[in-house]
C-alpha atoms as a PDB file:
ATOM      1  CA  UNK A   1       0.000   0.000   0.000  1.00  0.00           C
ATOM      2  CA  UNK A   2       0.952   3.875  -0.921  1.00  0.00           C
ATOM      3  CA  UNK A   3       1.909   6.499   1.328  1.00  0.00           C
ATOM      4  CA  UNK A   4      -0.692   8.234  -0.015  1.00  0.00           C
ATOM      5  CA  UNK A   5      -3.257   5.298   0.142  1.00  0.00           C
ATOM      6  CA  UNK A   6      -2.201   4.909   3.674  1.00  0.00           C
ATOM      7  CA  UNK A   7      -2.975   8.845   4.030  1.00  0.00           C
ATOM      8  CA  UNK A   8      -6.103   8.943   2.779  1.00  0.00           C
ATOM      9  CA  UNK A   9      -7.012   6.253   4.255  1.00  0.00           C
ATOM     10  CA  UNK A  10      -5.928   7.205   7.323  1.00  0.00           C
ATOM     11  CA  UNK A  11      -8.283  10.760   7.296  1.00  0.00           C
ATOM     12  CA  UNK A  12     -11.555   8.651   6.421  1.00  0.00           C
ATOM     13  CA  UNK A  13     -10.543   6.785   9.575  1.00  0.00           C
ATOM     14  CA  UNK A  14     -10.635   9.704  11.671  1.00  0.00           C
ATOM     15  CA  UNK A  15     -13.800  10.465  10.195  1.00  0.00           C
ATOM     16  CA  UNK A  16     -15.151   7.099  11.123  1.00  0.00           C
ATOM     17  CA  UNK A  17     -13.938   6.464  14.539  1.00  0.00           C
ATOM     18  CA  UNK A  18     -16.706   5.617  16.766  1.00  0.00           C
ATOM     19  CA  UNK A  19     -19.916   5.166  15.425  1.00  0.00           C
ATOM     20  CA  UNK A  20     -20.337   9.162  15.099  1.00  0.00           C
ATOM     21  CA  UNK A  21     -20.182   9.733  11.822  1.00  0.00           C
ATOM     22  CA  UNK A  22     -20.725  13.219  11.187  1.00  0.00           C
ATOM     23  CA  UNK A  23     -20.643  13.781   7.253  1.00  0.00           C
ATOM     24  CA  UNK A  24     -23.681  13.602   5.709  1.00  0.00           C
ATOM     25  CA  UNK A  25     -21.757  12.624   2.205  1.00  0.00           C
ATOM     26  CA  UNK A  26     -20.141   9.544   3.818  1.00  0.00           C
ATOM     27  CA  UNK A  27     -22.724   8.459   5.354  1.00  0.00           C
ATOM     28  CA  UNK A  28     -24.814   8.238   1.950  1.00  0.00           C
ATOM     29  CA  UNK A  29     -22.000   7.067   0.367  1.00  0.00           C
ATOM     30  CA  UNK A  30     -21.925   4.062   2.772  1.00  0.00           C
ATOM     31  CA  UNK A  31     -25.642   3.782   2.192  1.00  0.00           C
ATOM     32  CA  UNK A  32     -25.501   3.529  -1.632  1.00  0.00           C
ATOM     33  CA  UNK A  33     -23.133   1.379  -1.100  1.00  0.00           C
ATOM     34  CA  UNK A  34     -24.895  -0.724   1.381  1.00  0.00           C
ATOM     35  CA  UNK A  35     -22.095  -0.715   3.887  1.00  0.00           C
ATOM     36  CA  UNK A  36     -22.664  -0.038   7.357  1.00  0.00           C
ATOM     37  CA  UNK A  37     -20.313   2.348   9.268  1.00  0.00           C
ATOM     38  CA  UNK A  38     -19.496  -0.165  11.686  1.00  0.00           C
ATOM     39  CA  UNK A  39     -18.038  -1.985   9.021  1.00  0.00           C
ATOM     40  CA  UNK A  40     -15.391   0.531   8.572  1.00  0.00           C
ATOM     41  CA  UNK A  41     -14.290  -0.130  11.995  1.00  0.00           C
ATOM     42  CA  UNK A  42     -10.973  -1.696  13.171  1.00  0.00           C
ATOM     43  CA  UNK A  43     -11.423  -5.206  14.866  1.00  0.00           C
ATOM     44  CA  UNK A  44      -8.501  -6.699  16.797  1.00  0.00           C
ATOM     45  CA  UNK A  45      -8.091 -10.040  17.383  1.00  0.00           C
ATOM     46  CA  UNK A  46      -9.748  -9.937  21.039  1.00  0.00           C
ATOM     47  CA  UNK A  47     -12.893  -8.894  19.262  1.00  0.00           C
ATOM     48  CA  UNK A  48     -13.163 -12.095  17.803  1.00  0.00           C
ATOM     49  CA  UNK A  49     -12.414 -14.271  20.508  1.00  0.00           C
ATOM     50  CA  UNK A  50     -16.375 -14.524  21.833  1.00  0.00           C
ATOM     51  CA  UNK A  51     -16.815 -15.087  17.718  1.00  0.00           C
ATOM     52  CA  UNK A  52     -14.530 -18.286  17.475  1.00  0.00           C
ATOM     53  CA  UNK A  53     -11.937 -19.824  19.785  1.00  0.00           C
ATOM     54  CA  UNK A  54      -9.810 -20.524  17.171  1.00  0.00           C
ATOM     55  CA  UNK A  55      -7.739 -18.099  15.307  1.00  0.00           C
ATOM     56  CA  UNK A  56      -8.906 -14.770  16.141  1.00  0.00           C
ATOM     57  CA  UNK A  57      -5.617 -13.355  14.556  1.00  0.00           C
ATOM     58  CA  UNK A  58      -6.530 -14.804  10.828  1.00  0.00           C
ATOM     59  CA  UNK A  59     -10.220 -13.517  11.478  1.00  0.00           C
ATOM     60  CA  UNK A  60      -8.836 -10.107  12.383  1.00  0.00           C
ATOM     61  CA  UNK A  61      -6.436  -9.788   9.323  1.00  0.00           C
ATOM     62  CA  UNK A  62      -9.644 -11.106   6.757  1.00  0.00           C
ATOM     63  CA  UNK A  63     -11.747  -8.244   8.852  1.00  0.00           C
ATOM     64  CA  UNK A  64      -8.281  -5.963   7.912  1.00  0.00           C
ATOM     65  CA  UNK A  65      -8.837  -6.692   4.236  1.00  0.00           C
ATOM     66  CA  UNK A  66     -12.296  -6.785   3.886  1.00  0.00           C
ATOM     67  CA  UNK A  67     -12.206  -3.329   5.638  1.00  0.00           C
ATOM     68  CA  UNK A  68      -9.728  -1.306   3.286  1.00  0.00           C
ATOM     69  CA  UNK A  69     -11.649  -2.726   0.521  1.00  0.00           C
ATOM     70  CA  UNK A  70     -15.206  -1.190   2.234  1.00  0.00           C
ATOM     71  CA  UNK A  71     -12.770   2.267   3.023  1.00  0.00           C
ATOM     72  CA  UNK A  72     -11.559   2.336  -0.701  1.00  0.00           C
ATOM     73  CA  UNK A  73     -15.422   1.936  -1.880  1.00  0.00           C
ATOM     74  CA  UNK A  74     -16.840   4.664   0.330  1.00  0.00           C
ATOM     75  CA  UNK A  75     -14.036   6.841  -0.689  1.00  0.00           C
ATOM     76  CA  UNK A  76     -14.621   6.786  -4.024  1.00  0.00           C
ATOM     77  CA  UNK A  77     -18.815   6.842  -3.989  1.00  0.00           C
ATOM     78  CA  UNK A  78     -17.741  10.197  -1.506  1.00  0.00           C
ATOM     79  CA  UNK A  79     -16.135  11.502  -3.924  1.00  0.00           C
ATOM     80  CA  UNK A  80     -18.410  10.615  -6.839  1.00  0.00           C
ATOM     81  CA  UNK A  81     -21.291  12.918  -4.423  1.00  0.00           C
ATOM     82  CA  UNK A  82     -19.041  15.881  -4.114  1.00  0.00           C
ATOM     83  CA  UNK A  83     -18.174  15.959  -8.143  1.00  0.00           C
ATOM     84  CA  UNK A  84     -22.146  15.326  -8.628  1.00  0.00           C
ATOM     85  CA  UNK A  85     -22.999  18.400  -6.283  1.00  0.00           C
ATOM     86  CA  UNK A  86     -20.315  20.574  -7.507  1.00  0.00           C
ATOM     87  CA  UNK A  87     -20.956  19.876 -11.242  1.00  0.00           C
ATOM     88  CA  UNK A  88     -24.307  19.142 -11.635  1.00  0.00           C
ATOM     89  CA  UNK A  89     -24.235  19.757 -15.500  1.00  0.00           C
ATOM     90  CA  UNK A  90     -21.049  17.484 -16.084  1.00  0.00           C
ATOM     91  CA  UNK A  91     -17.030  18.827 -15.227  1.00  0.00           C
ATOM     92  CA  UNK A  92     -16.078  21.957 -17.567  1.00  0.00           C
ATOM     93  CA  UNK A  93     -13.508  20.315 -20.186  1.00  0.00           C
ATOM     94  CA  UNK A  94     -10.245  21.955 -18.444  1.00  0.00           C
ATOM     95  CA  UNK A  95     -11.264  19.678 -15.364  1.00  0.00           C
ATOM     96  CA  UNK A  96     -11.653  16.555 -17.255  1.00  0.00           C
ATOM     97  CA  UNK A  97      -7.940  17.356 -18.919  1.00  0.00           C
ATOM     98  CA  UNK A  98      -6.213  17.688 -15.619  1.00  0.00           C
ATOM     99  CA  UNK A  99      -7.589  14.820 -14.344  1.00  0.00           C
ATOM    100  CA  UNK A 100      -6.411  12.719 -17.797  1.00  0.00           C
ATOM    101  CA  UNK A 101      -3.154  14.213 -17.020  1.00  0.00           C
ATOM    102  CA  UNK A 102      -2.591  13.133 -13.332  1.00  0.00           C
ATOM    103  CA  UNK A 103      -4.909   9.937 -13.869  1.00  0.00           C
ATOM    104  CA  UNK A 104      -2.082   7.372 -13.948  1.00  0.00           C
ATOM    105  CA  UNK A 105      -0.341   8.975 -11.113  1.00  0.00           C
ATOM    106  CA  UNK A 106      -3.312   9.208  -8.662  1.00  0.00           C
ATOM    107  CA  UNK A 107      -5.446   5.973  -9.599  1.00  0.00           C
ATOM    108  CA  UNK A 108      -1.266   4.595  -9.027  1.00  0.00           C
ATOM    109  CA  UNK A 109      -1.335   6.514  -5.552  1.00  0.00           C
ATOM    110  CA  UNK A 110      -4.501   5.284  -4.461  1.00  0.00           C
ATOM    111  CA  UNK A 111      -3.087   1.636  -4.962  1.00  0.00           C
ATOM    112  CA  UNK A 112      -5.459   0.813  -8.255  1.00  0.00           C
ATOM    113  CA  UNK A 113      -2.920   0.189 -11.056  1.00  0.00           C
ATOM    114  CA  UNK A 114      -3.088   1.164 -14.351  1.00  0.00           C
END
């Protein structure tokens, strides 16, 4: 994973400690997506000790995995909302030929190849 995976990740985490969450656009972006908050949550292996005696560890790093691919969904349909709000008539043509420009490098930061 990217630094700047890891950072963006790491800001939507702040925004989804707790069950609190507080922005409206991530919150429908979870519910398009069908994905409940708590699902964004860190589990540790403890957690899943009542779950199964066996293993918590492997449970915890499937939860890990399962949970940065929820993260990476809800970051994108959040971002979908905001470029849907902000142009509600499609993006102006200079927009859409920055983001050709710095496509490879930022679909590369955010860890989805090219």
């Amino acid at each position: 994973m990217t630094v700047e995976t890891r950072r963006i990740i790491s800001h939507f985490e702040e925004e989804f400690a707790g069950f609190n969450l507080e922005s409206p656009r991530s919150l429908q972006a979870c519910k398009y997506l069908g994905i409940e908050p708590k699902e964004l949550l860190r589990r540790t292996a403890g957690d899943f000790e009542p779950e199964c005696g066996e293993n918590p560890e492997f449970l915890a790093e499937l939860w890990e995995l399962g949970r940065m691919e929820r993260l990476r969904k809800c970051i994108i349909e959040r971002g979908t909302q905001i470029i849907r709000v902000e142009y509600p008539h499609g993006l102006p043509a200079e927009t859409l030929m920055n983001l050709m420009s710095n496509k490879h490098r930022r679909c590369v930061g955010l860890g989805w190849g090219m």
